[in-house]
Every structure is written in C-alpha cells, then in structure tokens.
N, C-alpha and C. Protein backbone atom coordinates (compact mmCIF):
# COMPACT_ATOMS: atom_id res chain seq x y z
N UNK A 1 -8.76 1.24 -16.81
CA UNK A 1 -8.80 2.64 -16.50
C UNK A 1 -10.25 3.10 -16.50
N UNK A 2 -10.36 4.06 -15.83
CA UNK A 2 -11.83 4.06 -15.72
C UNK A 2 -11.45 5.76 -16.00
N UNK A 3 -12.30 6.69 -16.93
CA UNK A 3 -12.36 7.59 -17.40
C UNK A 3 -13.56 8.53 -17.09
N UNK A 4 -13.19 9.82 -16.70
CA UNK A 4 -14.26 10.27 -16.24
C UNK A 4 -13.80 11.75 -17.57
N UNK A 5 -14.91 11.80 -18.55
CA UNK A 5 -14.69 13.01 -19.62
C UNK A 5 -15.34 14.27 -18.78
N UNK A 6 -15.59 14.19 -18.00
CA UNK A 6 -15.93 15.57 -17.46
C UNK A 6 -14.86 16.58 -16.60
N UNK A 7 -13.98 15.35 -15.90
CA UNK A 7 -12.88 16.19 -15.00
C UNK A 7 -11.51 15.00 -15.38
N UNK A 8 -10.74 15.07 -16.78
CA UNK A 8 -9.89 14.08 -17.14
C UNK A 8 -9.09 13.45 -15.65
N UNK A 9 -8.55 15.03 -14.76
CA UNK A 9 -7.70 14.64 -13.47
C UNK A 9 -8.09 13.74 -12.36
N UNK A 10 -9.60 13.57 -12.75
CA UNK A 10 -9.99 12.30 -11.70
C UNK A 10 -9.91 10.85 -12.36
N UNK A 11 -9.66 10.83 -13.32
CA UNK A 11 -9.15 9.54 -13.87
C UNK A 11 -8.72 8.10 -13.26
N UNK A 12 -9.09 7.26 -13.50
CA UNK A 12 -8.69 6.10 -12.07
C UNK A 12 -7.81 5.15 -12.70
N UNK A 13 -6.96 4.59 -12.32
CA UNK A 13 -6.01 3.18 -13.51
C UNK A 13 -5.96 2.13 -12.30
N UNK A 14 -5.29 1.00 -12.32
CA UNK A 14 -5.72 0.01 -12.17
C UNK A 14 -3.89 -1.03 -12.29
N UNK A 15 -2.88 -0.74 -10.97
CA UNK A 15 -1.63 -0.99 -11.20
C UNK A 15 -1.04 -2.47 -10.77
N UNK A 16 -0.79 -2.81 -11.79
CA UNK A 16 -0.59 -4.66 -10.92
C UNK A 16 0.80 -4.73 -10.89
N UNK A 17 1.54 -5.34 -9.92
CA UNK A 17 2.87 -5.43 -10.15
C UNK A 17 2.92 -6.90 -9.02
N UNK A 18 3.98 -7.59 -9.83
CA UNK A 18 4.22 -9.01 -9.08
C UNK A 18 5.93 -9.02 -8.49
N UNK A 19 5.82 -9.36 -7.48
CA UNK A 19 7.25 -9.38 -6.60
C UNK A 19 7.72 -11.06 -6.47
N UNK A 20 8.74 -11.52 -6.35
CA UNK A 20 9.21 -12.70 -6.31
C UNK A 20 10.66 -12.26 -5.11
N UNK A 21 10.25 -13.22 -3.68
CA UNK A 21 10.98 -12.98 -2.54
C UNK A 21 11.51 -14.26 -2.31
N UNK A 22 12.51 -14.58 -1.90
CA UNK A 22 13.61 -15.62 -1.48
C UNK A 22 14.10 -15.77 -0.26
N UNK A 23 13.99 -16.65 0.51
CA UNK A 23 15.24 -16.83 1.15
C UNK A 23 15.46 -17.87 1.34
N UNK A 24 16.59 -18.76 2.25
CA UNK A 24 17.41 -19.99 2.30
C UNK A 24 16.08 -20.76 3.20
N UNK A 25 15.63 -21.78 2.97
CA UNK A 25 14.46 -22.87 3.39
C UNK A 25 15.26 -22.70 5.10
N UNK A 26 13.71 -22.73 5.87
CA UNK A 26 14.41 -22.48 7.45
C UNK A 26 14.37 -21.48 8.16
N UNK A 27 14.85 -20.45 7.29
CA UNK A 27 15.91 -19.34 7.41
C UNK A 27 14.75 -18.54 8.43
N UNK A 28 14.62 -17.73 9.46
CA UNK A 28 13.99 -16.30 9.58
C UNK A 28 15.04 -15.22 8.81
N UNK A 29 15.76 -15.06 8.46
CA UNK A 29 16.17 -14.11 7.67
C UNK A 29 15.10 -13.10 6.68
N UNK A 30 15.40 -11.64 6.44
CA UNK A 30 14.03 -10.89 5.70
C UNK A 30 14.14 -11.99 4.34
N UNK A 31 13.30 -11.54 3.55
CA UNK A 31 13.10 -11.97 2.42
C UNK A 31 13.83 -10.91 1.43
N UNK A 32 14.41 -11.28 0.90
CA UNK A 32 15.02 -10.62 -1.00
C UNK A 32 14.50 -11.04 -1.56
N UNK A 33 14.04 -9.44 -2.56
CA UNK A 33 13.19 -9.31 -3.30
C UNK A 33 14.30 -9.85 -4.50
N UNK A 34 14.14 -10.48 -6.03
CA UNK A 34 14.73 -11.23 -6.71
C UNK A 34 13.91 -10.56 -7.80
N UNK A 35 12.92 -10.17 -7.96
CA UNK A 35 12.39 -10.23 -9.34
C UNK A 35 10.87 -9.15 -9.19
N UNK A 36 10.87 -7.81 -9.28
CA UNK A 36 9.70 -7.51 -9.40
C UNK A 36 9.24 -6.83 -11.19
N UNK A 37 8.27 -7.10 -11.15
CA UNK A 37 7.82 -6.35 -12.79
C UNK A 37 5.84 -6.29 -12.76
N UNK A 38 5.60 -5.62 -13.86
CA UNK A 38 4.85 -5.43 -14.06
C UNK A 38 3.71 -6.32 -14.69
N UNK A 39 1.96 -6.74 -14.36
CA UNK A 39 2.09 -7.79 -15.01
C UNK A 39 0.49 -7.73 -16.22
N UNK A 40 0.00 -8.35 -16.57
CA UNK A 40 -0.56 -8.40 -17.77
C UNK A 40 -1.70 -8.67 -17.44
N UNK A 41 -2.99 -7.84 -16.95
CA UNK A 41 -4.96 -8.42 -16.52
C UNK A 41 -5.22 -9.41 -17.92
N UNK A 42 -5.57 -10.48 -17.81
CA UNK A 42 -6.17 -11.20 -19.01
C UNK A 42 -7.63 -10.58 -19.10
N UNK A 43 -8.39 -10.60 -20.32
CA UNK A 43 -9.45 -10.00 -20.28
C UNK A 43 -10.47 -10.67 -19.67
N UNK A 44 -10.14 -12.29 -19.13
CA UNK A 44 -10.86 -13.11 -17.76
C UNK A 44 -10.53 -12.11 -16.65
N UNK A 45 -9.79 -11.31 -16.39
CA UNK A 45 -9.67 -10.76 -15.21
C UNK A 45 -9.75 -9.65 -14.94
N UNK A 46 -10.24 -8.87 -16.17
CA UNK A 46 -11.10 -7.18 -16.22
C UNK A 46 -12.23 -7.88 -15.94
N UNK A 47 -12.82 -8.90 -16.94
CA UNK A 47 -14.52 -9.24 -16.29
C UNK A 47 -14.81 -9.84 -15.32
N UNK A 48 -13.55 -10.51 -14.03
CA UNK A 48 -13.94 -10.46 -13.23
C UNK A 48 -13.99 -9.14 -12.40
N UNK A 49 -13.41 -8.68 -12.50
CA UNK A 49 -13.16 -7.50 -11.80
C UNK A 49 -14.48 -6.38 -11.76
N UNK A 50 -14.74 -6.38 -12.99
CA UNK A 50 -15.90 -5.62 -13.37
C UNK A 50 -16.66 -6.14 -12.40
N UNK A 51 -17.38 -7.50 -12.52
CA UNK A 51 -18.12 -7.91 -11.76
C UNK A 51 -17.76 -7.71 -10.39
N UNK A 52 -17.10 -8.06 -9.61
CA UNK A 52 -16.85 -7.50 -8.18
C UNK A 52 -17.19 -6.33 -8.37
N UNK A 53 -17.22 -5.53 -8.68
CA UNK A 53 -17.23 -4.28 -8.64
C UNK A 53 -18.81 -3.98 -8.84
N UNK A 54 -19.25 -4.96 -9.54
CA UNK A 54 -20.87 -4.59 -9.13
C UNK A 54 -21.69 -5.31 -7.92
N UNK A 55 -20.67 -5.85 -7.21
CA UNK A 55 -21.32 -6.82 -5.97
C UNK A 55 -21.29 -7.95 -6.47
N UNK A 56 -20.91 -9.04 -7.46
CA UNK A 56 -20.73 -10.46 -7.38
C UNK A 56 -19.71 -10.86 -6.56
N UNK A 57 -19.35 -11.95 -6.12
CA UNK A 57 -18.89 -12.51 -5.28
C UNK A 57 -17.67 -12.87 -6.39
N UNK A 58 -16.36 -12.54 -5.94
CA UNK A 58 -15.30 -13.07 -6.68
C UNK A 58 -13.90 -12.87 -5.82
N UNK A 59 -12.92 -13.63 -5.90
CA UNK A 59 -12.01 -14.05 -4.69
C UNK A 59 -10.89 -14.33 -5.52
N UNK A 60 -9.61 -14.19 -5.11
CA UNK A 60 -8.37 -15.12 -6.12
C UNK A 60 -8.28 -15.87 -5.04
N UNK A 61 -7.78 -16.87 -5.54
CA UNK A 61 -7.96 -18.00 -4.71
C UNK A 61 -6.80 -19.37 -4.56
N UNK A 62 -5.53 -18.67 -5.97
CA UNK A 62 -4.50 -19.13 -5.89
C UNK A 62 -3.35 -18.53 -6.95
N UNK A 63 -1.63 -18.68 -6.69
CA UNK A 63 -1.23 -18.74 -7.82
C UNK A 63 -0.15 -19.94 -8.17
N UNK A 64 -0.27 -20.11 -9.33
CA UNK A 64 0.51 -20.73 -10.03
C UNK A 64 1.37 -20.27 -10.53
N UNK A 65 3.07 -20.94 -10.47
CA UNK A 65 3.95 -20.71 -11.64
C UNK A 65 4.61 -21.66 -12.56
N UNK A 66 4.98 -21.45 -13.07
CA UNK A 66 5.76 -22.05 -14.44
C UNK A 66 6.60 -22.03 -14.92
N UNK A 67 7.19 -22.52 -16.48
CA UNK A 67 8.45 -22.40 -16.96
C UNK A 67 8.54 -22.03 -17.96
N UNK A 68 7.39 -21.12 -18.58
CA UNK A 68 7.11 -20.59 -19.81
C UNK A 68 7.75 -19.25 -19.73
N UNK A 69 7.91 -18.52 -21.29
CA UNK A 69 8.61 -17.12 -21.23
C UNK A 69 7.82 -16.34 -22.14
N UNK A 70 6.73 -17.01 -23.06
CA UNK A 70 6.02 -16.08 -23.82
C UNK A 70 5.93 -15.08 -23.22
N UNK A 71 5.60 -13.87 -23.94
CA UNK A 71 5.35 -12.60 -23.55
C UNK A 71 3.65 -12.47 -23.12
N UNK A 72 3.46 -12.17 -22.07
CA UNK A 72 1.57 -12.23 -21.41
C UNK A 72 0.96 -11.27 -22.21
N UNK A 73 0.11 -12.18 -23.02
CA UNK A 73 -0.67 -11.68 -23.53
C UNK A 73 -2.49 -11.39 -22.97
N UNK A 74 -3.24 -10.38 -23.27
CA UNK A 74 -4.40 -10.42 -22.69
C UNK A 74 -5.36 -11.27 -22.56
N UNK A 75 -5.49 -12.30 -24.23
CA UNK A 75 -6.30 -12.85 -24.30
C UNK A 75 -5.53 -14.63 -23.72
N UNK A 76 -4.59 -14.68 -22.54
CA UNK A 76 -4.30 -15.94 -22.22
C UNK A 76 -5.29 -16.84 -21.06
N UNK A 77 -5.40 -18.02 -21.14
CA UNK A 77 -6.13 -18.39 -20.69
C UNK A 77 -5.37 -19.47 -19.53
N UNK A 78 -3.95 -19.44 -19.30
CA UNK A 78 -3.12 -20.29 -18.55
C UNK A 78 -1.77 -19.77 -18.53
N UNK A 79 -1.11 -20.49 -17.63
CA UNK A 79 0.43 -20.42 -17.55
C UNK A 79 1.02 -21.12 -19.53
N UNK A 80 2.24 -21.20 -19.98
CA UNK A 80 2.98 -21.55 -20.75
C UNK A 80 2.71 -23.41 -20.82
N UNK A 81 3.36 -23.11 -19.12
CA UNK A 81 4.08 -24.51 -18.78
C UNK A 81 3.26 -24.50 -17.44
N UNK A 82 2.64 -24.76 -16.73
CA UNK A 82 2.05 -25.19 -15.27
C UNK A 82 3.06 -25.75 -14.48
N UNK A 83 4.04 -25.43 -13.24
CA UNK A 83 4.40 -26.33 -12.66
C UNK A 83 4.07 -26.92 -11.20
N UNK A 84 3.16 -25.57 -10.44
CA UNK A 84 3.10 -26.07 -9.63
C UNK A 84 2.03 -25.03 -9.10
N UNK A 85 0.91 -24.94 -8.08
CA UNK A 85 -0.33 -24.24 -7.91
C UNK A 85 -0.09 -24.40 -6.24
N UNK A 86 -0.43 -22.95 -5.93
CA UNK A 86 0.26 -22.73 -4.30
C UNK A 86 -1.32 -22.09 -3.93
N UNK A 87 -2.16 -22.19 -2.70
CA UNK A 87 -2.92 -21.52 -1.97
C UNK A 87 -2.69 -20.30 -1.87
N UNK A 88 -3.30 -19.03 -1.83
CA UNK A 88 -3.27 -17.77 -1.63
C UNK A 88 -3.01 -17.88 -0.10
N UNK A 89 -2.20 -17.27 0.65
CA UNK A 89 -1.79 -17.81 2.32
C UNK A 89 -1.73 -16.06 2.81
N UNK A 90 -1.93 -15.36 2.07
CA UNK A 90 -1.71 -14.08 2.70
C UNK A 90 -2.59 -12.63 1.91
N UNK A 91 -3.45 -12.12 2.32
CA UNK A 91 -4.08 -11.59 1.72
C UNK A 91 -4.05 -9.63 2.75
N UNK A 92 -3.17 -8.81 2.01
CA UNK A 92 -3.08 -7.51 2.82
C UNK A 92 -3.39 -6.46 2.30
N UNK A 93 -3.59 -5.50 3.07
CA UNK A 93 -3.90 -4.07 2.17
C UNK A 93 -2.75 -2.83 2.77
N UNK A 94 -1.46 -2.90 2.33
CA UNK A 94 -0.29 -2.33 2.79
C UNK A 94 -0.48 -0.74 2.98
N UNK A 95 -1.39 -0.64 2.10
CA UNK A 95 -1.88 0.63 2.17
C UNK A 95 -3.36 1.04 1.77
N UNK A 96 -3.48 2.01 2.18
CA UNK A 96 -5.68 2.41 1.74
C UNK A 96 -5.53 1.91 0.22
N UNK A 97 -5.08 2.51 -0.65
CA UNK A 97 -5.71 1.85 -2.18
C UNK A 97 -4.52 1.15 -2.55
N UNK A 98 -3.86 -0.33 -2.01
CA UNK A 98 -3.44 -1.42 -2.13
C UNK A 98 -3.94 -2.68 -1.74
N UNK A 99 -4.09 -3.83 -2.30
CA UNK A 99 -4.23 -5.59 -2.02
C UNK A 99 -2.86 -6.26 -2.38
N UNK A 100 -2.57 -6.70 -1.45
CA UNK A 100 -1.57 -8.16 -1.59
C UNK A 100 -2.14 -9.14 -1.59
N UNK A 101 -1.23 -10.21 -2.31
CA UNK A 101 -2.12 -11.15 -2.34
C UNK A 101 -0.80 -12.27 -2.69
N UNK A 102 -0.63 -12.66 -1.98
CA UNK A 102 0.47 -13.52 -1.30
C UNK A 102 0.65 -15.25 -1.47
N UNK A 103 1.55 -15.88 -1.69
CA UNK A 103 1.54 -17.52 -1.99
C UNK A 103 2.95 -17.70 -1.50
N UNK A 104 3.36 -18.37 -0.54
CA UNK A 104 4.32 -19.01 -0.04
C UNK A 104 4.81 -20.66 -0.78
N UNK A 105 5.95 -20.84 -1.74
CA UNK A 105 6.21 -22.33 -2.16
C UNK A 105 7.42 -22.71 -0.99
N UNK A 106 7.44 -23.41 -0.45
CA UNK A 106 8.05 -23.83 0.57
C UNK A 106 9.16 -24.92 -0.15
N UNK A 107 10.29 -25.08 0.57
CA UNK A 107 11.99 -25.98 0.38
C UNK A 107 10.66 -26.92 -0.31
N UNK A 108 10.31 -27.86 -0.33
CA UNK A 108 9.77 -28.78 -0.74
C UNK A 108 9.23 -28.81 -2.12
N UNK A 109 8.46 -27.81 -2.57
CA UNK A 109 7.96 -27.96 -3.67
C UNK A 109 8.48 -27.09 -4.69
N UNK A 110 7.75 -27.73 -5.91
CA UNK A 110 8.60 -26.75 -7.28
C UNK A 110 10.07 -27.24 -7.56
N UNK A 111 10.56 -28.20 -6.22
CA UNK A 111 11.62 -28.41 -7.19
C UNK A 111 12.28 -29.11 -8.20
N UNK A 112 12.89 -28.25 -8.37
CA UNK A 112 13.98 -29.09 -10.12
C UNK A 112 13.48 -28.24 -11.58
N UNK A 113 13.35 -26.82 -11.18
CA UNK A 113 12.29 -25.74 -11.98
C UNK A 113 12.87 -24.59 -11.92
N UNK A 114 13.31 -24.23 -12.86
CA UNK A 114 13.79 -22.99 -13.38
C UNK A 114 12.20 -22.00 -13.54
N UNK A 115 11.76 -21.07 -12.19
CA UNK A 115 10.62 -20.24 -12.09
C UNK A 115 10.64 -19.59 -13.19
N UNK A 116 9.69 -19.14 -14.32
CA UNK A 116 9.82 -18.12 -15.13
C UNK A 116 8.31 -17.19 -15.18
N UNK A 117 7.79 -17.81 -14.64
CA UNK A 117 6.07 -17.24 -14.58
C UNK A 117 5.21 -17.82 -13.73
N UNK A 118 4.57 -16.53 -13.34
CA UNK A 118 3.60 -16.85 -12.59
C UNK A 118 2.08 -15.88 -12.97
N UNK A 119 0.92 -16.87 -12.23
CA UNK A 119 -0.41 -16.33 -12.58
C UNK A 119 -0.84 -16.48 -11.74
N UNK A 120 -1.82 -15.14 -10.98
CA UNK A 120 -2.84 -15.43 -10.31
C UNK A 120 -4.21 -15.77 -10.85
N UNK A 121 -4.64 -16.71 -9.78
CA UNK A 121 -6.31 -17.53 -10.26
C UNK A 121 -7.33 -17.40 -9.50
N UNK A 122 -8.66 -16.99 -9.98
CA UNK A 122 -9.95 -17.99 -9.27
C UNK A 122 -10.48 -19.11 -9.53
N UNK A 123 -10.25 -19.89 -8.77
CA UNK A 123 -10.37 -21.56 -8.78
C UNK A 123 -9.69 -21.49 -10.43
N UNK A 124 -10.21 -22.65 -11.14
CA UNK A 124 -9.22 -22.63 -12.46
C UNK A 124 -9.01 -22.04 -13.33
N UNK A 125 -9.65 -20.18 -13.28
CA UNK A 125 -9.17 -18.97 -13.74
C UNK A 125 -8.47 -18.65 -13.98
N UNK A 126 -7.38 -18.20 -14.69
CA UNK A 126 -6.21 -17.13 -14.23
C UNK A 126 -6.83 -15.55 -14.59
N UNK A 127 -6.53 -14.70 -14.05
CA UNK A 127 -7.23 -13.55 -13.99
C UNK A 127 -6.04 -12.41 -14.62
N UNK A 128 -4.36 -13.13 -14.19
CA UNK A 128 -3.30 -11.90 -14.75
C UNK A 128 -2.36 -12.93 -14.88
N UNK A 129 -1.05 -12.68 -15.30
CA UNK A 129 0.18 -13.52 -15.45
C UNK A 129 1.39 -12.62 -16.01
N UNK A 130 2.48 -12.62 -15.31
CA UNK A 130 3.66 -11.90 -15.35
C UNK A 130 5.16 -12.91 -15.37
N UNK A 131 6.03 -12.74 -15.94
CA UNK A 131 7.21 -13.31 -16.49
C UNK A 131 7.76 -12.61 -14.80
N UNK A 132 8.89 -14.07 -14.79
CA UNK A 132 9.80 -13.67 -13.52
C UNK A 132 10.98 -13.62 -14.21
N UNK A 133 11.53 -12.54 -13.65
CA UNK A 133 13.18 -12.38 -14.82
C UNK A 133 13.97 -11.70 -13.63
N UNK A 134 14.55 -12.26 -13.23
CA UNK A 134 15.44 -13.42 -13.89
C UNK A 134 14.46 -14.57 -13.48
N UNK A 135 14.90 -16.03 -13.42
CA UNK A 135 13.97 -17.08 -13.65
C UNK A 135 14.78 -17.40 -12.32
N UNK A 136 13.73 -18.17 -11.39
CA UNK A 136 14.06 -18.79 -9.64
C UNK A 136 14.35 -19.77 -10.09
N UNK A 137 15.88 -20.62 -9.77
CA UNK A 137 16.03 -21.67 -9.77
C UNK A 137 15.77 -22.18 -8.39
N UNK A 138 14.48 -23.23 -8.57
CA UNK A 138 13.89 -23.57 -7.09
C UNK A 138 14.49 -25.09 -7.09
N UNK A 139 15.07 -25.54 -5.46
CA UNK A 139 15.79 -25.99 -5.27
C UNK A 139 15.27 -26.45 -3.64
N UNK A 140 16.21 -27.52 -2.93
CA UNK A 140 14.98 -27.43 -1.66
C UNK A 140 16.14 -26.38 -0.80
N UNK A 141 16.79 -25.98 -0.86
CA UNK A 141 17.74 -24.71 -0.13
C UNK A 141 16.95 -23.84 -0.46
N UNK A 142 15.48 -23.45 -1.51
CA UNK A 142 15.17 -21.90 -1.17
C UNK A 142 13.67 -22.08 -0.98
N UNK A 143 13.01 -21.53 -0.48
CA UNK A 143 11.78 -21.06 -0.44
C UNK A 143 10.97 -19.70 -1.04
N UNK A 144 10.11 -19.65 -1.45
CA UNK A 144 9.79 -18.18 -2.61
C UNK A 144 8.74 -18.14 -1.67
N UNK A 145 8.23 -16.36 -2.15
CA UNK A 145 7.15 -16.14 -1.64
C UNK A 145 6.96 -15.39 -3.30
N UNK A 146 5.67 -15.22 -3.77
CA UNK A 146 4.77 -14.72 -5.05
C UNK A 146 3.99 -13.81 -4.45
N UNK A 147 4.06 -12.53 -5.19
CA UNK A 147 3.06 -11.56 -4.35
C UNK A 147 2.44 -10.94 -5.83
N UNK A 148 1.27 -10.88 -5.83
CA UNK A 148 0.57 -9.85 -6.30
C UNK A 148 0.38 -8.87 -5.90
N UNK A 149 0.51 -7.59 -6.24
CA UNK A 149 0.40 -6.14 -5.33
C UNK A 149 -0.74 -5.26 -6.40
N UNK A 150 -1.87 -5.28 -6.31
CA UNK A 150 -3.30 -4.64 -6.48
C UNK A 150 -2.92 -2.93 -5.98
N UNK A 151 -2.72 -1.89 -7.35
CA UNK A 151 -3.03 -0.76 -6.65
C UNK A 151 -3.62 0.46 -7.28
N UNK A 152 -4.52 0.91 -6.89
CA UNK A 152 -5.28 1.77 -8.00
C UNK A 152 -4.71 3.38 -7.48
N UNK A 153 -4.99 4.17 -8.85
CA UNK A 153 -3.97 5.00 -9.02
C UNK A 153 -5.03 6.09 -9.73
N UNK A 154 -4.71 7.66 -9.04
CA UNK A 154 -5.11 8.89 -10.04
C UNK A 154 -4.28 9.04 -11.00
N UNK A 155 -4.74 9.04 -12.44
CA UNK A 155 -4.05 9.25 -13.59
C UNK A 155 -4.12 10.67 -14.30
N UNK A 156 -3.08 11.40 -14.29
CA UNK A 156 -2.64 12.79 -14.37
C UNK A 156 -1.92 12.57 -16.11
C-alpha cells in the first residue's frame, strides 16, 4: 500500500488474485474458472516490485505449482511441494490498472497431481504464492490455465 498522509483518499493498494481455468485436453470449449482466491506477495516480491518501480529491470518469468496446503506465508521462499514449472505464455493488461500473467499446463504434464498451489517466479524467485481450493486433479483429460491477475486499487 502506498500511503499518502496528506490526502488519505488517494491511497494506492496493490490487489493480487490467482484464477485456476480448465477444460477437457483438445477441447476449444471456454475455459471454467475452478478456483479463484486471493494470494500472498512474499517479501521477495514487494522488493522486487519496489525495484521495478524505480527502473530496474524485473520480469516474472514463470509459474509453478504444487501439492502443498500450508497457509502462504510472507516470508516463503518456494512452493510446499514443487511439481511442475510452466513458462509465463501470456502476459495482458485486461484493463488500464490490470496485468495478467498467464501459464498454460497442457493434457501432458503435471500428471498424477492433486494441484493445491501455485507461485509465481523470476527465474528461481517466487515473488507470491496462493493455495488452489479446491485442489485440480490433473489428469491427461484436462488442461489448466494459472493466471495471476496484478491490480492496483484507490483505497477509501
């Protein structure tokens, strides 16, 4: 949150929310949404952030999920359980003060994995990490898509 004591109503926050989309491997069918929630900046990923924000060069660059259920804590430095690390394949701005930030696991991979978490990374960073609930049983009949959704917000 970024705080301005002179005019509280210009106040800025900082909203992460992670989506988990499905459908049958193949399929053009839309995607169902299965799992969205809210997710947890590790304090690796306020100081990156900070830094972008002063002009360093900083990128996510992948996410990973897992089979862990701890509760995300700030000071984490990884997934639970690691199972599998997907390329960032889609990077959008759905709206003026939104970023997506997108990972496609395709019929092929992840399977035999009950999904329960996922984290976004720079190179072997993780920067945030959010619990998927219910948990994706990945299978080669489904394909997921992982979205990070970046959105900054006036705080009233």
């Amino acid at each position: 949150m970024i705080v301005n004591h002179e005019n509280p109503k210009e106040d800025i926050g900082l909203r992460i929310n992670v989506s988990v989309m499905v459908r049958a491997a193949g399929s053009e069918d839309a995607w169902e949404v299965v799992s969205e929630t809210h997710n947890r900046i590790t304090t690796v990923g306020i100081t990156a952030l900070t830094k972008m924000l002063a002009g360093n060069q900083w990128r996510a660059t992948h996410i990973h999920v897992g089979t862990g259920n701890s509760t995300p804590i700030v000071s984490q430095t990884g997934l639970d359980t690691d199972v599998f690390t997907a390329a960032l394949d889609r990077r959008t701005h759905p709206a003026a003060d939104e970023l997506a930030l997108s990972a496609l696991i395709t019929n092929t991979e992840a399977n035999g994995n009950t999904l329960t978490e996922a984290g976004l990374y720079v190179d072997t960073t993780m920067i945030s990490r959010a619990l998927i609930f219910p948990g994706i049983v990945k299978t080669g009949a489904v394909e997921a898509t992982i979205q990070f959704k970046y959105k900054l917000a006036e705080l009233i």
